[in-house]
C-alpha atoms as a PDB file:
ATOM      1  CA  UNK A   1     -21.634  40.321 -66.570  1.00  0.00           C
ATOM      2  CA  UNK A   2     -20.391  37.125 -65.651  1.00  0.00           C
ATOM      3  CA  UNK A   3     -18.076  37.868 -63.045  1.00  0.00           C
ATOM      4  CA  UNK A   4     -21.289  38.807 -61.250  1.00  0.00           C
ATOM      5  CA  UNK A   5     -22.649  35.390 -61.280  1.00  0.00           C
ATOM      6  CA  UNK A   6     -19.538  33.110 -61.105  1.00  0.00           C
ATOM      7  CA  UNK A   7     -17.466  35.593 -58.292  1.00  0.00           C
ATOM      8  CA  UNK A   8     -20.389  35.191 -55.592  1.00  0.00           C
ATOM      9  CA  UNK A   9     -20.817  31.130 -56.398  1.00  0.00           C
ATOM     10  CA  UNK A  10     -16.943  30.468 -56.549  1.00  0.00           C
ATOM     11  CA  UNK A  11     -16.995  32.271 -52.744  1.00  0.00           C
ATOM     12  CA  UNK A  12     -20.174  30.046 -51.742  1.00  0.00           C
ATOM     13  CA  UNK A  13     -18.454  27.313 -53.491  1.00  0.00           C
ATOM     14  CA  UNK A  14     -15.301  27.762 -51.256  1.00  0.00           C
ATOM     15  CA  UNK A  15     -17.117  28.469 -48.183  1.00  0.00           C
ATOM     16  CA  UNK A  16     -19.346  25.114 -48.248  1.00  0.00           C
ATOM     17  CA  UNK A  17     -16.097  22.899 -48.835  1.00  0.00           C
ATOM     18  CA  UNK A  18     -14.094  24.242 -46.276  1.00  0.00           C
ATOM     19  CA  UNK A  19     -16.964  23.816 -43.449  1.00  0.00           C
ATOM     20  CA  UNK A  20     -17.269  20.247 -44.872  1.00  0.00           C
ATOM     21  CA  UNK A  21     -13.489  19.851 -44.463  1.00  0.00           C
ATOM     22  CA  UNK A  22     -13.429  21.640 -40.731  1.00  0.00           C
ATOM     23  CA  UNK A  23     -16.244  19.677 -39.806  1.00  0.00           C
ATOM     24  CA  UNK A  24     -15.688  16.330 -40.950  1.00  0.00           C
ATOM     25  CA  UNK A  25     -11.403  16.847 -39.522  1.00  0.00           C
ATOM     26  CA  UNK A  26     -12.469  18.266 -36.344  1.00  0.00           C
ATOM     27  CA  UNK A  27     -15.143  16.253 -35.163  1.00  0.00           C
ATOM     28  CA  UNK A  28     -13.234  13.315 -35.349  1.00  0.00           C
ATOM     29  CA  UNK A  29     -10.136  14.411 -33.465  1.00  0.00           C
ATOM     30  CA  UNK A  30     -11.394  15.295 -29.897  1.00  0.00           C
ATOM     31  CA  UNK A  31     -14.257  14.830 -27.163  1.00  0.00           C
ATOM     32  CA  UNK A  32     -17.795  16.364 -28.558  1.00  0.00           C
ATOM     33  CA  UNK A  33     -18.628  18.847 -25.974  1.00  0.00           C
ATOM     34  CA  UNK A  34     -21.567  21.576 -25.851  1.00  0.00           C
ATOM     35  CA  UNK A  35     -19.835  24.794 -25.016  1.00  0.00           C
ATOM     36  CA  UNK A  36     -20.799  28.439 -24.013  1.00  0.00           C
ATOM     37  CA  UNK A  37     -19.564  31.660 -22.554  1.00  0.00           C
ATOM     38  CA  UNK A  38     -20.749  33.345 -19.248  1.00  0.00           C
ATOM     39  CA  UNK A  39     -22.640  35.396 -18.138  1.00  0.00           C
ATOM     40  CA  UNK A  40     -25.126  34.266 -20.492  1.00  0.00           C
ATOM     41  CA  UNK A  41     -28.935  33.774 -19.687  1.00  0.00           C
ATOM     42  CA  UNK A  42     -30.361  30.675 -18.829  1.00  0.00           C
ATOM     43  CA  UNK A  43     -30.124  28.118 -21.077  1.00  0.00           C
ATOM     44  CA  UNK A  44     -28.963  30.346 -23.941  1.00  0.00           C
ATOM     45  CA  UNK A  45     -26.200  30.542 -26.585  1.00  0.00           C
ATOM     46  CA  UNK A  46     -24.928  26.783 -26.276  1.00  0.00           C
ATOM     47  CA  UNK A  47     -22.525  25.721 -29.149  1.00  0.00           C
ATOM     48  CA  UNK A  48     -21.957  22.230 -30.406  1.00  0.00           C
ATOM     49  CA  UNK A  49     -17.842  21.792 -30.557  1.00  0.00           C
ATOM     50  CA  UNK A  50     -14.769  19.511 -30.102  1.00  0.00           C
ATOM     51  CA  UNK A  51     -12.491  19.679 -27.357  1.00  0.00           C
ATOM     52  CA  UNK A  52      -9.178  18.855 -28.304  1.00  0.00           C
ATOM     53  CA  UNK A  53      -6.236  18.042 -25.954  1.00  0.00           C
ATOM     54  CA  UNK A  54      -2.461  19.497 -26.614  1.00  0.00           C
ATOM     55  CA  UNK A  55       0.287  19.633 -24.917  1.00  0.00           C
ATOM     56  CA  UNK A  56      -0.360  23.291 -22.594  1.00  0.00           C
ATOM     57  CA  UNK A  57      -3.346  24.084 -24.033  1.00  0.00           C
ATOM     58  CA  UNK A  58      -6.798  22.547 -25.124  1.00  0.00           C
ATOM     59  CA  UNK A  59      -8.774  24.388 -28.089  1.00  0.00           C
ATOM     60  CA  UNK A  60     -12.136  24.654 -28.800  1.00  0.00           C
ATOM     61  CA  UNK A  61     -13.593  24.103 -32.294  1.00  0.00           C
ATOM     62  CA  UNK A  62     -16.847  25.350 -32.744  1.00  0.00           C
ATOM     63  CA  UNK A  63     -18.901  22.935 -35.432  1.00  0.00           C
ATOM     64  CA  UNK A  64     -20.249  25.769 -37.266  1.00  0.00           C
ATOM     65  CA  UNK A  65     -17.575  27.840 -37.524  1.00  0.00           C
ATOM     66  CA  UNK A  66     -15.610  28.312 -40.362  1.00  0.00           C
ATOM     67  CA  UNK A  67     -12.682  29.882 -38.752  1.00  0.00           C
ATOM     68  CA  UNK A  68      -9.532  27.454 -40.217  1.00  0.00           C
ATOM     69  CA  UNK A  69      -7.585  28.061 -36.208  1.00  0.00           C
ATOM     70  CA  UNK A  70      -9.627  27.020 -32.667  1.00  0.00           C
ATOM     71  CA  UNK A  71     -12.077  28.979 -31.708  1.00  0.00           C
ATOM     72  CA  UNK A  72     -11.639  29.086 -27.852  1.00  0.00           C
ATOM     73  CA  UNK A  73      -7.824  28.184 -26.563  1.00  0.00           C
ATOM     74  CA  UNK A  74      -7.332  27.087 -22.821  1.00  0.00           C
ATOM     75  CA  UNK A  75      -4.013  26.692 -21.132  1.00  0.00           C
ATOM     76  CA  UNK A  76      -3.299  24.336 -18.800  1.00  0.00           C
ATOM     77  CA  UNK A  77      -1.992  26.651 -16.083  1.00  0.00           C
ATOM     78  CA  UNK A  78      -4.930  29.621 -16.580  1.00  0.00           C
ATOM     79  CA  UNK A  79      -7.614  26.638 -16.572  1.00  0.00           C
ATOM     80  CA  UNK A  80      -9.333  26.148 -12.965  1.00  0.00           C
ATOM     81  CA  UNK A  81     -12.620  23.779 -12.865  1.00  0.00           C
ATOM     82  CA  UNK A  82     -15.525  26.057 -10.185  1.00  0.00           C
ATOM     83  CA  UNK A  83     -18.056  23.473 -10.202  1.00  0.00           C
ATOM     84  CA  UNK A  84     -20.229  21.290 -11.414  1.00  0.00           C
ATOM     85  CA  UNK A  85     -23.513  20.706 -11.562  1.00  0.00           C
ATOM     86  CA  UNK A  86     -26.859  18.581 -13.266  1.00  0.00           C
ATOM     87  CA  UNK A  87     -28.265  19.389 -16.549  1.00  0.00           C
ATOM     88  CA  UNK A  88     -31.202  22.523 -15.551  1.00  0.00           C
ATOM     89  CA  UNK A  89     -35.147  21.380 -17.229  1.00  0.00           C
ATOM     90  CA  UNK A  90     -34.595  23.684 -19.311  1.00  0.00           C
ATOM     91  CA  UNK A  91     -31.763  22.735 -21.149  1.00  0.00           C
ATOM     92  CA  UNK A  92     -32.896  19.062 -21.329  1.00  0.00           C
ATOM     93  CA  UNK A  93     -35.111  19.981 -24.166  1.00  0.00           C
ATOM     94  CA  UNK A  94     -31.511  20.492 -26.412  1.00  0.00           C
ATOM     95  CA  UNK A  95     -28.572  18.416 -24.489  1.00  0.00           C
ATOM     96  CA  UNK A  96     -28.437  15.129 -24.033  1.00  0.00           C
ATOM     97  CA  UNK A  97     -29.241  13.239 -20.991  1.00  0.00           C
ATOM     98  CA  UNK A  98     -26.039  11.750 -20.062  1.00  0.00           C
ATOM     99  CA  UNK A  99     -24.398  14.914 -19.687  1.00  0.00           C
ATOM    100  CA  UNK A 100     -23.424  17.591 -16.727  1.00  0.00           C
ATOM    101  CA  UNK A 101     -22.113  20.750 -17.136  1.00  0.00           C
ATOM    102  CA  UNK A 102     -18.559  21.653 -15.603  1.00  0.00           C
ATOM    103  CA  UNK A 103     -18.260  25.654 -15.046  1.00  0.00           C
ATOM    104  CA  UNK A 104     -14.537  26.515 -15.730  1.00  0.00           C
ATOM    105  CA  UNK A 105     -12.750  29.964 -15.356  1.00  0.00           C
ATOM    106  CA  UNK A 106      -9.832  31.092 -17.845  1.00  0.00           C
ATOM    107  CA  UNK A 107      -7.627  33.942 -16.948  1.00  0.00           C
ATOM    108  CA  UNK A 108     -10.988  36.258 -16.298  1.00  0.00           C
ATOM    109  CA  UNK A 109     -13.168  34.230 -18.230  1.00  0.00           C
ATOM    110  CA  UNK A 110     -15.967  31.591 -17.691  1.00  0.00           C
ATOM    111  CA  UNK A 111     -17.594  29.194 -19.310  1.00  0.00           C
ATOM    112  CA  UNK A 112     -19.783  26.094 -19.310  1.00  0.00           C
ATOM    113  CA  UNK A 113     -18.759  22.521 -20.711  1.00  0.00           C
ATOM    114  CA  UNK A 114     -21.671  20.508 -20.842  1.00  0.00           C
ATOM    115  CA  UNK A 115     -19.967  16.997 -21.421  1.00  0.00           C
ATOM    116  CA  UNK A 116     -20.138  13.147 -20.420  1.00  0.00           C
ATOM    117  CA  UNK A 117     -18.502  11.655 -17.723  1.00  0.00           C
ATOM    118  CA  UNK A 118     -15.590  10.380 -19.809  1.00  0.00           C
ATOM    119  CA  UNK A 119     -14.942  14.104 -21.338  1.00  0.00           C
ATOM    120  CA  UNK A 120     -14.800  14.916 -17.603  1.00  0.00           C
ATOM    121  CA  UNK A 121     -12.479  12.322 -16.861  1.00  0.00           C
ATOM    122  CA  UNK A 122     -10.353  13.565 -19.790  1.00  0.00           C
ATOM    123  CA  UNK A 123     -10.600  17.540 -18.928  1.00  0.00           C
ATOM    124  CA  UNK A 124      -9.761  16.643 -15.024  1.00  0.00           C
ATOM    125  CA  UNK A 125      -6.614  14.484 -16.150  1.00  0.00           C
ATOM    126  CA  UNK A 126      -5.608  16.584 -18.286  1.00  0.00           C
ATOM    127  CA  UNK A 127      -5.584  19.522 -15.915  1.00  0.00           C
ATOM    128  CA  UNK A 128      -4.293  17.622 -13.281  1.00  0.00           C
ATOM    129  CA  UNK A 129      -1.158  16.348 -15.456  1.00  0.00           C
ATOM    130  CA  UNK A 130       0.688  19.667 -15.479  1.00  0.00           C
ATOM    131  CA  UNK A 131       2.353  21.166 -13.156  1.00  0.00           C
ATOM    132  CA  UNK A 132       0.958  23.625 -10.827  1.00  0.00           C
ATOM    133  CA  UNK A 133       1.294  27.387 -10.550  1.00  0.00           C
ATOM    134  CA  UNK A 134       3.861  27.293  -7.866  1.00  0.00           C
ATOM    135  CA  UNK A 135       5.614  24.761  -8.960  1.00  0.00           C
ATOM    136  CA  UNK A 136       6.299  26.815 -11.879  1.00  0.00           C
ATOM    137  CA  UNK A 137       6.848  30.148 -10.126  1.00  0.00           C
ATOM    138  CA  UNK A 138       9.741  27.622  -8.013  1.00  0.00           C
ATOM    139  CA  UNK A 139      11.241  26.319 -10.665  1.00  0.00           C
ATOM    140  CA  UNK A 140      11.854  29.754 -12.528  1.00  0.00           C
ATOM    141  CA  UNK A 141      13.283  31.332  -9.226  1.00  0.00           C
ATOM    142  CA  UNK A 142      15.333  28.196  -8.858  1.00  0.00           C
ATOM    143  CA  UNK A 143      16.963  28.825 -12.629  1.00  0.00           C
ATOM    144  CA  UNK A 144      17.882  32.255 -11.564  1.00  0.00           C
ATOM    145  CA  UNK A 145      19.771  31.638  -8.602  1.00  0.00           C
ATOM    146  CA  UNK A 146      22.043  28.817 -10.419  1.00  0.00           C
END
């Protein structure tokens, strides 16, 4: 009969430490951004996170998730900026004012970064220090030919 009491608060137990570990890890690692998916209505389904810069890629950890891996990855290559534009009236009630929102499209996905101008700065550099596409595409048809 105690099984039935300690099981469930050994699980809660668990839980709560690992989303103090995530958070208190992740949020100190990368750029606080406000992130959500597209379509999406307006000013719906925002999500506090961390953007954090790697090599190809740049993952996305969501502050209340308790998933122990990112929860959005974005490659360097598959990662094109759209636009950008001001925070809407409606969202001003929940994001910050220093903020704009940079639309970004992933290999068939999109989504919105709401972040400051030095996230931006960070997000544009880091796309912009890869290679591109073609440069790619020439450089693996040149390794074939040799």
């Amino acid at each position: 009969m105690q099984y039935l009491v300690i099981v469930p608060a050994a699980i809660v137990m668990a839980a709560a430490v690992l989303a103090v570990w995530r958070f208190a890890t992740v949020r100190s690692r990368g750029i606080p951004v406000v992130i959500r998916s597209l379509p999406n209505p307006a000013a719906r389904h925002w999500r506090h996170g961390v953007l954090m810069y790697s090599g190809t890629c740049a993952k996305v950890f969501k502050l209340r998730s308790l998933r122990p891996e990112s929860d959005i990855i974005l490659t360097r290559l598959g990662t094109v900026i759209t636009s950008r534009r001001p925070v809407s009236a409606e969202e001003r009630h929940f994001l910050e004012a220093d903020l704009h929102v940079v639309r970004i499209a992933h290999r068939g996905r999109e989504f919105e970064v709401a972040l400051d101008d030095r996230g931006d700065t960070a997000l544009v550099s880091w796309l912009e220090s890869g290679p591109s596409v073609r440069q790619e595409r020439r450089g693996v048809a040149a390794g074939r030919r040799r």
